[in-house]
Structure formats: structure tokens, C-alpha cells
N, C-alpha and C. Protein backbone atom coordinates (compact mmCIF):
# COMPACT_ATOMS: atom_id res chain seq x y z
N UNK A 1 -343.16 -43.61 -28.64
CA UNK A 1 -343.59 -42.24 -28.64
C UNK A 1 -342.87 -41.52 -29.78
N UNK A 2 -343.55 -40.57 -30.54
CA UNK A 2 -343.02 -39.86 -31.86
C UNK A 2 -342.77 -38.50 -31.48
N UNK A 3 -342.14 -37.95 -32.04
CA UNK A 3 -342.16 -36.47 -31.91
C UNK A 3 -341.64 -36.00 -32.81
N UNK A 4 -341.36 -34.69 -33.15
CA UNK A 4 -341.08 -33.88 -34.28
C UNK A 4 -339.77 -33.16 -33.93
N UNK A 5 -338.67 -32.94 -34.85
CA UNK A 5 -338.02 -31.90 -34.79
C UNK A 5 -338.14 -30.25 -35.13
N UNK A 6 -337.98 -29.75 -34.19
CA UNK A 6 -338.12 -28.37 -34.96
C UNK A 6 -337.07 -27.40 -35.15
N UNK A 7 -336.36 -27.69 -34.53
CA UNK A 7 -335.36 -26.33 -34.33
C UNK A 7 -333.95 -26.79 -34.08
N UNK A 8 -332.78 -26.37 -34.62
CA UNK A 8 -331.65 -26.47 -34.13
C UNK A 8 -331.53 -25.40 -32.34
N UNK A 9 -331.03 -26.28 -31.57
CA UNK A 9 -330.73 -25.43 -30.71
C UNK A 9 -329.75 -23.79 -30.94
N UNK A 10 -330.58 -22.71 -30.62
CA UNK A 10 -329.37 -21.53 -31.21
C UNK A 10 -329.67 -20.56 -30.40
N UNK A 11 -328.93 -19.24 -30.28
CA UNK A 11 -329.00 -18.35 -30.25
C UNK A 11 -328.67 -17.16 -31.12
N UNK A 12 -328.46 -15.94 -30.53
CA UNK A 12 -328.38 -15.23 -31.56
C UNK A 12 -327.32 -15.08 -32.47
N UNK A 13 -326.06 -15.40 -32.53
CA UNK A 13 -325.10 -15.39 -33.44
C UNK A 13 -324.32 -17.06 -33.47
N UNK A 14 -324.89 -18.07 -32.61
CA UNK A 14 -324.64 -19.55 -32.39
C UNK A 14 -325.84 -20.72 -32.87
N UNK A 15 -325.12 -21.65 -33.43
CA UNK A 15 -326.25 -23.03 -33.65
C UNK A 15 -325.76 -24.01 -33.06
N UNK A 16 -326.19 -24.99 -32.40
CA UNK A 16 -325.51 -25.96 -32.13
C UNK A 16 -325.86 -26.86 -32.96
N UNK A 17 -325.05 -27.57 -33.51
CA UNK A 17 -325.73 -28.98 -34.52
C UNK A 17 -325.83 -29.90 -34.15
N UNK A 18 -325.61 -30.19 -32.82
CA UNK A 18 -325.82 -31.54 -32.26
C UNK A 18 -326.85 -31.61 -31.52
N UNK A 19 -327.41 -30.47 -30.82
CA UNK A 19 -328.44 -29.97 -29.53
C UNK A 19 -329.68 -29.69 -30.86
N UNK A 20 -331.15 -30.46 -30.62
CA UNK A 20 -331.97 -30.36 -31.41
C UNK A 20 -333.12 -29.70 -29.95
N UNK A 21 -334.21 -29.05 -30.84
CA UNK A 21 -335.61 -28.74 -29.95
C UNK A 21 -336.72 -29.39 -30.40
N UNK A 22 -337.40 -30.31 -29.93
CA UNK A 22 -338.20 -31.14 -30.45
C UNK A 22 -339.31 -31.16 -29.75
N UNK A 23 -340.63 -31.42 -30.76
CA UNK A 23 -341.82 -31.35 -30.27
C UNK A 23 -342.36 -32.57 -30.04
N UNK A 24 -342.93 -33.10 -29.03
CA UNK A 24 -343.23 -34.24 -28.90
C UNK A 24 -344.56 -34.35 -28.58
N UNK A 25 -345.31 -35.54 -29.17
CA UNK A 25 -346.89 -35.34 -29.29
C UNK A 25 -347.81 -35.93 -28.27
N UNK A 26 -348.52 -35.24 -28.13
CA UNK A 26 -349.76 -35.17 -26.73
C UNK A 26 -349.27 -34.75 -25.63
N UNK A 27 -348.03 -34.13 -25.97
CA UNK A 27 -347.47 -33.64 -24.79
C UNK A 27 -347.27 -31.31 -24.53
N UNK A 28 -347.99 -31.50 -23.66
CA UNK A 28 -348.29 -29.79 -24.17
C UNK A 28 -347.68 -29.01 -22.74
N UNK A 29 -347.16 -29.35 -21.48
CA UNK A 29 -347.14 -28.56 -20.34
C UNK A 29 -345.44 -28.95 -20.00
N UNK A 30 -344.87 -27.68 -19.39
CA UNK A 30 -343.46 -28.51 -19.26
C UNK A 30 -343.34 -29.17 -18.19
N UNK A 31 -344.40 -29.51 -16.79
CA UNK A 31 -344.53 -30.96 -16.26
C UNK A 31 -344.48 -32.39 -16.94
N UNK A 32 -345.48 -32.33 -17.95
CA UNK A 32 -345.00 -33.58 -18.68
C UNK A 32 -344.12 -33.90 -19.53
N UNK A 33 -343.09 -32.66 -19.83
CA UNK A 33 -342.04 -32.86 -20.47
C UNK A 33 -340.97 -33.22 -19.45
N UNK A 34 -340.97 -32.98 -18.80
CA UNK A 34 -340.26 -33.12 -17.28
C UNK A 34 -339.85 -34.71 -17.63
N UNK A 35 -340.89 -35.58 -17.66
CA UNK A 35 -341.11 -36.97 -17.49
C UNK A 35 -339.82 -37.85 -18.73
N UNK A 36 -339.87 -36.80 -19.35
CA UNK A 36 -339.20 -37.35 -20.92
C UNK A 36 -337.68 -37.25 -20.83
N UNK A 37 -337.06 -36.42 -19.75
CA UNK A 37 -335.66 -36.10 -19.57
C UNK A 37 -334.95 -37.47 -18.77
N UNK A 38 -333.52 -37.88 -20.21
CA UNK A 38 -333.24 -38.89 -19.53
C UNK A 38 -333.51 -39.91 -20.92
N UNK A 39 -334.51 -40.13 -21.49
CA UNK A 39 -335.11 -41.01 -22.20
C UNK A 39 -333.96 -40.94 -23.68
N UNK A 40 -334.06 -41.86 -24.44
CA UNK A 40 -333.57 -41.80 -25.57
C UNK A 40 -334.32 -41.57 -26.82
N UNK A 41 -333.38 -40.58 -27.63
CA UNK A 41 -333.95 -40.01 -29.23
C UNK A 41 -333.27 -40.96 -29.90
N UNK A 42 -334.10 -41.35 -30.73
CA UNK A 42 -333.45 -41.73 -32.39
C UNK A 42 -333.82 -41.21 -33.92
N UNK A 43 -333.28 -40.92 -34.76
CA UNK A 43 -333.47 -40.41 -36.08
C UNK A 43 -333.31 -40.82 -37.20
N UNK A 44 -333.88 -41.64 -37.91
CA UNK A 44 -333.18 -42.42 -38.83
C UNK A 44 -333.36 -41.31 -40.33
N UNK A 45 -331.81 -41.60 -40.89
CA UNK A 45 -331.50 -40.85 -41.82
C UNK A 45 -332.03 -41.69 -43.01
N UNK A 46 -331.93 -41.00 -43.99
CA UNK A 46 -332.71 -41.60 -45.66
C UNK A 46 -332.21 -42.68 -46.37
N UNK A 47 -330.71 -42.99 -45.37
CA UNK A 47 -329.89 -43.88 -45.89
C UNK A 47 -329.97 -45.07 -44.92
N UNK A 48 -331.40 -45.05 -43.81
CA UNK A 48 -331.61 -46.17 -42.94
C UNK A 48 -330.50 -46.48 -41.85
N UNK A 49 -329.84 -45.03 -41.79
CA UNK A 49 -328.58 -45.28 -40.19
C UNK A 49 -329.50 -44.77 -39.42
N UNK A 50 -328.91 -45.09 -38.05
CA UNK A 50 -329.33 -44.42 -36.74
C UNK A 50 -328.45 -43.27 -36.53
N UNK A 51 -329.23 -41.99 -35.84
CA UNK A 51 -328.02 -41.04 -35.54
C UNK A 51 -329.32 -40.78 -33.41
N UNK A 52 -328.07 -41.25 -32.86
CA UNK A 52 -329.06 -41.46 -31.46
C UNK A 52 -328.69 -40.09 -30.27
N UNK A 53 -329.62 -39.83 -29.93
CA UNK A 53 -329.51 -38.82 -29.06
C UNK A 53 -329.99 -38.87 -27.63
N UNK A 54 -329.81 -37.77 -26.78
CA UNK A 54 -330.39 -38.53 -25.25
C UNK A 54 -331.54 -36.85 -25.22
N UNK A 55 -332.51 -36.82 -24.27
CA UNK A 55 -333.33 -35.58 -23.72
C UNK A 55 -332.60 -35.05 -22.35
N UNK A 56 -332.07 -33.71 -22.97
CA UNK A 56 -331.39 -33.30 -21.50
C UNK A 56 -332.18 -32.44 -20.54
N UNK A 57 -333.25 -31.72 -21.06
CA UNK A 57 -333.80 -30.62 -20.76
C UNK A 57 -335.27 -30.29 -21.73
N UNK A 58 -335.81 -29.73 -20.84
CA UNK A 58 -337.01 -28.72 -21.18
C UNK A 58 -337.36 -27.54 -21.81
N UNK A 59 -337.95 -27.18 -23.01
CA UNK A 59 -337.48 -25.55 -23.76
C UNK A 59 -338.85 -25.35 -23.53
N UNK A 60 -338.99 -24.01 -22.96
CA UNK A 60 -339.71 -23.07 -22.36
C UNK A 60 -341.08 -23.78 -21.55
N UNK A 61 -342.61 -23.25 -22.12
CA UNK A 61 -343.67 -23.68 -21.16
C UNK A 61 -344.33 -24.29 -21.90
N UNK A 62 -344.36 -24.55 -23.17
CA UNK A 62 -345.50 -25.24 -24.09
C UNK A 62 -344.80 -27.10 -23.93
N UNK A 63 -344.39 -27.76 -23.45
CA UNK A 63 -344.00 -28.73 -23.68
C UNK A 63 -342.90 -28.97 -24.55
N UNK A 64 -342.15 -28.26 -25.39
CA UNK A 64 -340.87 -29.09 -25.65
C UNK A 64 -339.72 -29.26 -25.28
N UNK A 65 -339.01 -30.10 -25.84
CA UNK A 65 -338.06 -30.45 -24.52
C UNK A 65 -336.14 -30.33 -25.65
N UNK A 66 -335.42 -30.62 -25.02
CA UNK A 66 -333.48 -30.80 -25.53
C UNK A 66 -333.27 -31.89 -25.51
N UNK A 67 -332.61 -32.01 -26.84
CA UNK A 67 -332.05 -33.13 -27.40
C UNK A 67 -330.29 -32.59 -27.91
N UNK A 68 -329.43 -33.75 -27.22
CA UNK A 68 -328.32 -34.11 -27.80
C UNK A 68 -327.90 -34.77 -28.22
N UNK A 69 -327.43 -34.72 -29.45
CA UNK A 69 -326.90 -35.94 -30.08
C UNK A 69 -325.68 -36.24 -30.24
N UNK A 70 -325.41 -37.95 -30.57
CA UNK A 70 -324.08 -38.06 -30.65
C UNK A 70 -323.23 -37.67 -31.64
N UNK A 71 -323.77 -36.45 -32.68
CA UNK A 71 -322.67 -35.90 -33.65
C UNK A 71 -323.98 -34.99 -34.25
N UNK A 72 -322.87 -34.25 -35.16
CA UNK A 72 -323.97 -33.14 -35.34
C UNK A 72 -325.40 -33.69 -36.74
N UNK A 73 -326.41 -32.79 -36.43
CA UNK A 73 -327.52 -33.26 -37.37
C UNK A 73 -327.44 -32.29 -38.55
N UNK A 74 -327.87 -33.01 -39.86
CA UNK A 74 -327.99 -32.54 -41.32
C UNK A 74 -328.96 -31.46 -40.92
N UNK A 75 -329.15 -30.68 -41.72
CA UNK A 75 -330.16 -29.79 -42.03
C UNK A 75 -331.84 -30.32 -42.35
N UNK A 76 -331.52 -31.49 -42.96
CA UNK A 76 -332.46 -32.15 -43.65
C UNK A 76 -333.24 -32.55 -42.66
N UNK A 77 -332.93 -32.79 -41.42
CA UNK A 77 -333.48 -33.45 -39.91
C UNK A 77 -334.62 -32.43 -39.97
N UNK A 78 -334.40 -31.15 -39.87
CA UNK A 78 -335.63 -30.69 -39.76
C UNK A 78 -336.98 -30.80 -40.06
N UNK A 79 -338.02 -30.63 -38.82
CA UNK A 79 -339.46 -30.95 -39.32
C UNK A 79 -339.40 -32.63 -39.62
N UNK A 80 -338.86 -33.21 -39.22
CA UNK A 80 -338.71 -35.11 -39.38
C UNK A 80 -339.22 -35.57 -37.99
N UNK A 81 -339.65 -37.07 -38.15
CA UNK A 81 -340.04 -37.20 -36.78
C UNK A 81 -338.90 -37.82 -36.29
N UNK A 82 -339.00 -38.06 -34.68
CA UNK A 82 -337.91 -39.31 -34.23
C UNK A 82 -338.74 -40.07 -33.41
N UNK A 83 -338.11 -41.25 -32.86
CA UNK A 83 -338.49 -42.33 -31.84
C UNK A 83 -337.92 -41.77 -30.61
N UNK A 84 -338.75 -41.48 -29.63
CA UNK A 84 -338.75 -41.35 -28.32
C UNK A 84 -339.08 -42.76 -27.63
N UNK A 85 -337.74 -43.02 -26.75
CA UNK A 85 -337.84 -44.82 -26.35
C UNK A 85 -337.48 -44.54 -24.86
């Protein structure tokens, strides 16, 4: 399963660089994002490493869901896809 990054997790004066918001495809209701918590992210960087993350949670009602990773993500991550396994 593929999905997209979109967003650093943030608020208004905070980013987290390790916590990503990711869109994941054919998936549109946060019931079926539900299903995805638990599962493992991966991201491969331009230099062919793994940087691996887990789905902790659900962001808002359109289907996407929280990602943490095991160290913080480049900027460059953005809008990239990952492997949902």
C-alpha cells in the first residue's frame, strides 16, 4: 500500500520532525484509516536508506492518518510517497 506525505505534524508555534501526516490512497473515511494504526511506514531517502516509522493515529475525518518515526524527517520528505506494510 502507497501513500503520500503531506505535512509535518505541527501546531501553531511547534513542528514535530519525527511525527509525519500522511495521505494514504483509496482510503477516504477515518473508519478505514482506523484499520492502518499499528502498521508500518517506510521512506526511502535519495541515498537508498530506510528511515522507518510506525501509524499511531488518525488526523481528522477525510482519512489520514500519524506517523512516527524513528528520527526526525528532511524537509525533502515532503509530498514523497512511502510503503505502508
Amino acid at each position: 500500500m502507497e501513500g503520500l506525505i503531506v505535512s509535518f505534524r505541527r501546531g501553531r508555534h511547534t513542528q514535530y520532525k519525527n511525527q509525519m501526516i500522511i495521505k494514504v490512497n483509496n482510503i477516504d473515511t477515518k473508519e478505514k484509516a482506523k484499520s492502518l494504526i499499528g502498521k508500518k511506514v517506510i521512506w526511502v531517502t535519495p541515498l537508498k536508506k530506510e528511515i522507518k516509522g510506525i501509524v499511531t493515529n488518525t488526523h481528522g475525518n477525510k482519512g489520514l492518518i500519524k506517523a512516527r518515526f524513528e528520527k526526525g524527517m528532511p524537509g525533502q520528505s515532503l509530498l514523497k510517497k512511502v510503503k505502508i506494510e
